[in-house]
N, C-alpha and C. Protein backbone atom coordinates (compact mmCIF):
# COMPACT_ATOMS: atom_id res chain seq x y z
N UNK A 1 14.72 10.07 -14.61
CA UNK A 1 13.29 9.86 -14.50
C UNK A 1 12.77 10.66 -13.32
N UNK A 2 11.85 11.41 -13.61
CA UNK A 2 10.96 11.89 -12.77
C UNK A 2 10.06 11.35 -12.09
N UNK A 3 10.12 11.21 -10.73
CA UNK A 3 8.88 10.31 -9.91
C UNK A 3 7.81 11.27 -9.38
N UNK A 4 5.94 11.13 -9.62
CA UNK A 4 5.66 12.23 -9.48
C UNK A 4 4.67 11.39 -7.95
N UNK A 5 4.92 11.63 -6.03
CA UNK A 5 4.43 10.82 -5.43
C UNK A 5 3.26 11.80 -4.72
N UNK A 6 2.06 10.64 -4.46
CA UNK A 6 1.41 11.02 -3.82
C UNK A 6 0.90 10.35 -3.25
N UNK A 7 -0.44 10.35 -2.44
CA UNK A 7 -1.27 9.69 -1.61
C UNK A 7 -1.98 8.53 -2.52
N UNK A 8 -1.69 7.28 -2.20
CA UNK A 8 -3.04 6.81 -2.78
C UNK A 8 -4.28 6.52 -1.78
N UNK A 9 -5.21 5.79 -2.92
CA UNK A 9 -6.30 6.32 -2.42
C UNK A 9 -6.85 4.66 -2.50
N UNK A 10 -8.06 4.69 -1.36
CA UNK A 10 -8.24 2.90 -0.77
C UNK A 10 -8.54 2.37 -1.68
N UNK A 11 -9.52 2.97 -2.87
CA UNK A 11 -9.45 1.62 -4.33
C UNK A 11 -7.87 1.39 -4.75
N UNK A 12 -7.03 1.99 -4.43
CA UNK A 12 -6.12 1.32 -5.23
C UNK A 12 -5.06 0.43 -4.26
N UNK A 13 -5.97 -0.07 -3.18
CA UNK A 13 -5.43 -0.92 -2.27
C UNK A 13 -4.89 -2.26 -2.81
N UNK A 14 -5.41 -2.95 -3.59
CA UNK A 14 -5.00 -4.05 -4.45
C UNK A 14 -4.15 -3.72 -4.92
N UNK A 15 -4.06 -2.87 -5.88
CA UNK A 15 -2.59 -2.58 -6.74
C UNK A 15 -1.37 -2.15 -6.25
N UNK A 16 -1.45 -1.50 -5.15
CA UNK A 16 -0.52 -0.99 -3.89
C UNK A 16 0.30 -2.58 -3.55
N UNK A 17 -0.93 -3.69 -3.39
CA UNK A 17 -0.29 -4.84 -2.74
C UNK A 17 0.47 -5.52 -3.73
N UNK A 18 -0.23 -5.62 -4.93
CA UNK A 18 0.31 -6.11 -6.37
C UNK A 18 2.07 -5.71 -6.29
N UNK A 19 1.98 -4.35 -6.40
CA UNK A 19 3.24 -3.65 -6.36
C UNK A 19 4.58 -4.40 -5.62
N UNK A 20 4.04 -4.51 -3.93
CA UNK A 20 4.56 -4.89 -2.80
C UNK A 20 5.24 -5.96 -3.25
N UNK A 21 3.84 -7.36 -3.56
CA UNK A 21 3.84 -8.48 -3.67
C UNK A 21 5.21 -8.48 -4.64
N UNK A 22 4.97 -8.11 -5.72
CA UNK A 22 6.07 -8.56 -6.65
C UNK A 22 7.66 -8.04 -5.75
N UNK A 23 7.72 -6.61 -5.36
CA UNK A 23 9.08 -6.41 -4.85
C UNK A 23 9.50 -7.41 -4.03
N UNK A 24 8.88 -8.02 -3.01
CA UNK A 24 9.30 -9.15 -1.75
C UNK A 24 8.59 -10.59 -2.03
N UNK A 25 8.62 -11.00 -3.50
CA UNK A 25 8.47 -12.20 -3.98
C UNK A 25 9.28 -13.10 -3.33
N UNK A 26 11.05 -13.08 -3.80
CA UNK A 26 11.86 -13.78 -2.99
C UNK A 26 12.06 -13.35 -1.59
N UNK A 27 11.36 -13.03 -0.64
CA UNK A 27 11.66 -12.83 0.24
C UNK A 27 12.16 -13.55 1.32
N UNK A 28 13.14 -14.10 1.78
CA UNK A 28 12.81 -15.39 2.66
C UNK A 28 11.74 -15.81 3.91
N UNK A 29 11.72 -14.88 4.58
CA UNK A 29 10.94 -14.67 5.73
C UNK A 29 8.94 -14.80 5.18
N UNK A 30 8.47 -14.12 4.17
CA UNK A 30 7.60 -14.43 3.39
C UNK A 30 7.16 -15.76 2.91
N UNK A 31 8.74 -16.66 2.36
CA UNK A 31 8.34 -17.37 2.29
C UNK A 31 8.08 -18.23 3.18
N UNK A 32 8.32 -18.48 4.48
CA UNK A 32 8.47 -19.11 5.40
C UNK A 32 6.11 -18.72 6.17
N UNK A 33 5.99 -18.04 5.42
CA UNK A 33 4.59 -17.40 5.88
C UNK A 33 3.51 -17.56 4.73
N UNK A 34 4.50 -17.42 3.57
CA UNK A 34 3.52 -17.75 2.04
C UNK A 34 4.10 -18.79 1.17
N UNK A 35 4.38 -19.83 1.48
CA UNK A 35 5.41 -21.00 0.93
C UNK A 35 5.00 -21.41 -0.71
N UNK A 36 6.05 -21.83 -0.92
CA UNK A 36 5.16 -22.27 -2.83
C UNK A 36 5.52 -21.52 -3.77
N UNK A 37 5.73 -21.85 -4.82
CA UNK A 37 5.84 -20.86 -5.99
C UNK A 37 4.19 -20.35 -6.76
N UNK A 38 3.53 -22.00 -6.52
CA UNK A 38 2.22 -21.84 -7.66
C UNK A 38 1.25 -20.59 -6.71
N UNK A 39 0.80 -19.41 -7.98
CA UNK A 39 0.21 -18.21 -7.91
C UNK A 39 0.76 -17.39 -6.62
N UNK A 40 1.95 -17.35 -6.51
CA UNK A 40 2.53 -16.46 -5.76
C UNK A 40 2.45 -15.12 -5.27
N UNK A 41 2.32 -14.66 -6.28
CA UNK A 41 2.12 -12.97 -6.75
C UNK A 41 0.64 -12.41 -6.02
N UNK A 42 -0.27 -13.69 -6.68
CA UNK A 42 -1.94 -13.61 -6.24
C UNK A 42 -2.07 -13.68 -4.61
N UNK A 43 -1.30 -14.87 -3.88
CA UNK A 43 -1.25 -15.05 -2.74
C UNK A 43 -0.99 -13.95 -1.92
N UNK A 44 0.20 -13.62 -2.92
CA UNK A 44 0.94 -12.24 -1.53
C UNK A 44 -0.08 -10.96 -1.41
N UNK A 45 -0.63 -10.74 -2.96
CA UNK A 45 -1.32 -9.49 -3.41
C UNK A 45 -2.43 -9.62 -1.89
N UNK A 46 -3.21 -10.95 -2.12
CA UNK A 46 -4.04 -11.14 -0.90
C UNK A 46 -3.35 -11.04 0.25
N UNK A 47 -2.33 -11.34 0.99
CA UNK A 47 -2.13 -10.78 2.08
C UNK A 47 -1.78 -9.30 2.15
N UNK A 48 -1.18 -8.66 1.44
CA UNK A 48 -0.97 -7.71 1.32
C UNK A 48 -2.15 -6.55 1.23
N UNK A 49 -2.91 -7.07 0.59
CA UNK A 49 -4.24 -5.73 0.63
C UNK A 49 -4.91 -6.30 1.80
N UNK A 50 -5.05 -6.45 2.80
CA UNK A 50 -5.77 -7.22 3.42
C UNK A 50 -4.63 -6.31 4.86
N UNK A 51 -3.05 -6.52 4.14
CA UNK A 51 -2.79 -5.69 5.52
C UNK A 51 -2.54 -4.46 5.64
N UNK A 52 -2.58 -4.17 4.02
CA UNK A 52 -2.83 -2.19 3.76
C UNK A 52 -4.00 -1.87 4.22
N UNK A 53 -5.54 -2.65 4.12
CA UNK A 53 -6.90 -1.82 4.25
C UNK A 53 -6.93 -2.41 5.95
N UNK A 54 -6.16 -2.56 6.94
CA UNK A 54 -6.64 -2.55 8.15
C UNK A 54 -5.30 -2.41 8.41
N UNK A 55 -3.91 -1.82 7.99
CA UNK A 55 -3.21 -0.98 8.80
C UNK A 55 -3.29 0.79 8.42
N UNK A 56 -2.40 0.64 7.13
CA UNK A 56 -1.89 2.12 6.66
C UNK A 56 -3.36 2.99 6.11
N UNK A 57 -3.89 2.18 5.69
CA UNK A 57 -5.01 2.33 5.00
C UNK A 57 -6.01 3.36 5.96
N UNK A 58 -6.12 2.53 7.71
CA UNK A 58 -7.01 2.92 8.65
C UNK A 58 -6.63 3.98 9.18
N UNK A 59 -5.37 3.99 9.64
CA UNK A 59 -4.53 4.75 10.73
C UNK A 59 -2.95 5.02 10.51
N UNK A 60 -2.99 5.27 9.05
CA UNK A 60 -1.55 5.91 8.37
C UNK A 60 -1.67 6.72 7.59
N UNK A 61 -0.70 5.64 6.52
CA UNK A 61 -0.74 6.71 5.19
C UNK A 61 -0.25 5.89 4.13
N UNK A 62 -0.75 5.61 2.88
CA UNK A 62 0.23 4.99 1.75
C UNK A 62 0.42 5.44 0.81
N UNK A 63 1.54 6.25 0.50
CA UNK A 63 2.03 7.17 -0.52
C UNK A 63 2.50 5.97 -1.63
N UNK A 64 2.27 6.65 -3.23
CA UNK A 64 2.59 5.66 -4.03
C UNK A 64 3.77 6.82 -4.99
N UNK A 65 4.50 6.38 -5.70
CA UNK A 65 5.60 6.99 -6.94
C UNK A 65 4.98 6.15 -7.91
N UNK A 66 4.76 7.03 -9.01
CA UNK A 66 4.42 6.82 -10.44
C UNK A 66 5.35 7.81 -11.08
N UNK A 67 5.28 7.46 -12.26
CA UNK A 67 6.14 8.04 -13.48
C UNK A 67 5.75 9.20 -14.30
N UNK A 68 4.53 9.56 -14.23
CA UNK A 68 3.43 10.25 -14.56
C UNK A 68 2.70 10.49 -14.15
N UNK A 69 1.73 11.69 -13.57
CA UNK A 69 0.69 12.05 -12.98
C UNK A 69 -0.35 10.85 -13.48
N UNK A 70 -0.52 10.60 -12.33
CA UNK A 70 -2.49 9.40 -12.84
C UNK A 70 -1.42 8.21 -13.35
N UNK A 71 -0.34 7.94 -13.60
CA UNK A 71 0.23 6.99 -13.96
C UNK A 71 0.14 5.28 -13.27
N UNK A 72 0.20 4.28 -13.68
CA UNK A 72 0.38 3.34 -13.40
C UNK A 72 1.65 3.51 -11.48
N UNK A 73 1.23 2.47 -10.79
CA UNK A 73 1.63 2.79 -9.69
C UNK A 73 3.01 1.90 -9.94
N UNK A 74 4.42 2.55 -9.11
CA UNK A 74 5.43 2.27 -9.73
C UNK A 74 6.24 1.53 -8.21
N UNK A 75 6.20 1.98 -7.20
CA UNK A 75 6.48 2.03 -5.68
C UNK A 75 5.27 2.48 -5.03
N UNK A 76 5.51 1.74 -3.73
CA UNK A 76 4.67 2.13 -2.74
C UNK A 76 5.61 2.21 -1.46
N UNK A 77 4.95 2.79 -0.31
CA UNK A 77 5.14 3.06 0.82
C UNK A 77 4.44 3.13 1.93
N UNK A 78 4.03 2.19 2.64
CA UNK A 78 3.27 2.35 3.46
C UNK A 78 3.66 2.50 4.86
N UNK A 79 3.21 3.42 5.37
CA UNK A 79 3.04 4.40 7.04
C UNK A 79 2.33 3.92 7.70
N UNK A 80 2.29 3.19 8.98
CA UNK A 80 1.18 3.09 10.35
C UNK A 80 1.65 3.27 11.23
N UNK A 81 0.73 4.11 11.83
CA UNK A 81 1.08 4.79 13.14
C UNK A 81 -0.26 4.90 13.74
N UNK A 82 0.32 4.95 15.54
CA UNK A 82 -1.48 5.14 16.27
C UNK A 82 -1.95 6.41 16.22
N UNK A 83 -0.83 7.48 16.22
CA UNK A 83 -1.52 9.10 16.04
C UNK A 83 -1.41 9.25 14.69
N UNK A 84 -1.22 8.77 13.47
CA UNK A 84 -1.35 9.28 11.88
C UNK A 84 -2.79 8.52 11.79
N UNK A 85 -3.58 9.60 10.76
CA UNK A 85 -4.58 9.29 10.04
C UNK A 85 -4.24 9.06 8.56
N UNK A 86 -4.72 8.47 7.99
CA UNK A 86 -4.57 8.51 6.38
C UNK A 86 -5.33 9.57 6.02
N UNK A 87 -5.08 10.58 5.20
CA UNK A 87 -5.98 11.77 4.34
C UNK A 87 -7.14 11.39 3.50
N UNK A 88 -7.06 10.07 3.54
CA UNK A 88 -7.87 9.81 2.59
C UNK A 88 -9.28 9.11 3.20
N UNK A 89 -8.71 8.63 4.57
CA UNK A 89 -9.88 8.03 5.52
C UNK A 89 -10.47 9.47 6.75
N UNK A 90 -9.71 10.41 6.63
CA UNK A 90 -9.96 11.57 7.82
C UNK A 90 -11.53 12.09 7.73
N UNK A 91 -12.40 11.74 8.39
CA UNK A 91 -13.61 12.23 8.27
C UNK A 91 -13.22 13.98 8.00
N UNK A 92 -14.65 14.03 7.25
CA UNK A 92 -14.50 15.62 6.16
C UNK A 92 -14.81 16.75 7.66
N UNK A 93 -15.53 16.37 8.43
CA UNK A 93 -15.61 17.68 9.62
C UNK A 93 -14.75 17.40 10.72
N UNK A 94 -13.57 16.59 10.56
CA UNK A 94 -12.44 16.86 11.59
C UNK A 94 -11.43 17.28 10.54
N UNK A 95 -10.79 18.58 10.40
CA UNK A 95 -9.93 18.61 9.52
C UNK A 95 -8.72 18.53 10.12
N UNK A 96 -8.74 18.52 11.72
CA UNK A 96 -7.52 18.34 12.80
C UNK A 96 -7.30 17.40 12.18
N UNK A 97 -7.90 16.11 12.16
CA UNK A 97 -7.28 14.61 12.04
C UNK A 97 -6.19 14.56 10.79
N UNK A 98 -6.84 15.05 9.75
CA UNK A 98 -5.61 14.99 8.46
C UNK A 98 -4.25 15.79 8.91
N UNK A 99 -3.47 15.30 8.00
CA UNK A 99 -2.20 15.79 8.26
C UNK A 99 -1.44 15.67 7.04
């Protein structure tokens, strides 16, 4: 299988978390922070986009792997750092800031 990755982009901040949420469902440590089985997935999705659009989102980067160009999002990866910008948040007349 071919993974084709790129940047995503802040609407697809929910689905990024969706993604997350399901990989670290059993997580233990998670659960100890998101306890419960009932709507699990929904719970995490909400913490999770909530900590993509005010970390990686602001001052990173969150690259996603799909299977197909424009494809359904398959993996994610999210980057924060205090000197990374996300490409997708870099104001258009600093082109220093992107990277």
């Amino acid at each position: 299988m071919t993974l084709h990755i790129g940047l995503a982009s802040p609407s697809e901040a929910e689905v990024c978390a969706r993604v997350i949420s399901e990989a670290l469902r059993q997580d233990p440590v998670l659960h100890a922070v998101v306890p419960g089985e009932h709507e699990r997935i929904a719970r995490l999705t909400v913490l999770f986009t909530g900590v993509l659009r005010t970390g990686p989102f602001l001052n990173g980067v969150v690259d996603v792997a799909r299977a197909q160009p424009g494809g359904e999002i398959i993996g994610v990866a999210a980057w924060k750092g205090s000197e990374r910008r996300s490409r997708a948040y870099s104001p258009a007349s600093d082109s220093s800031s992107a990277r």
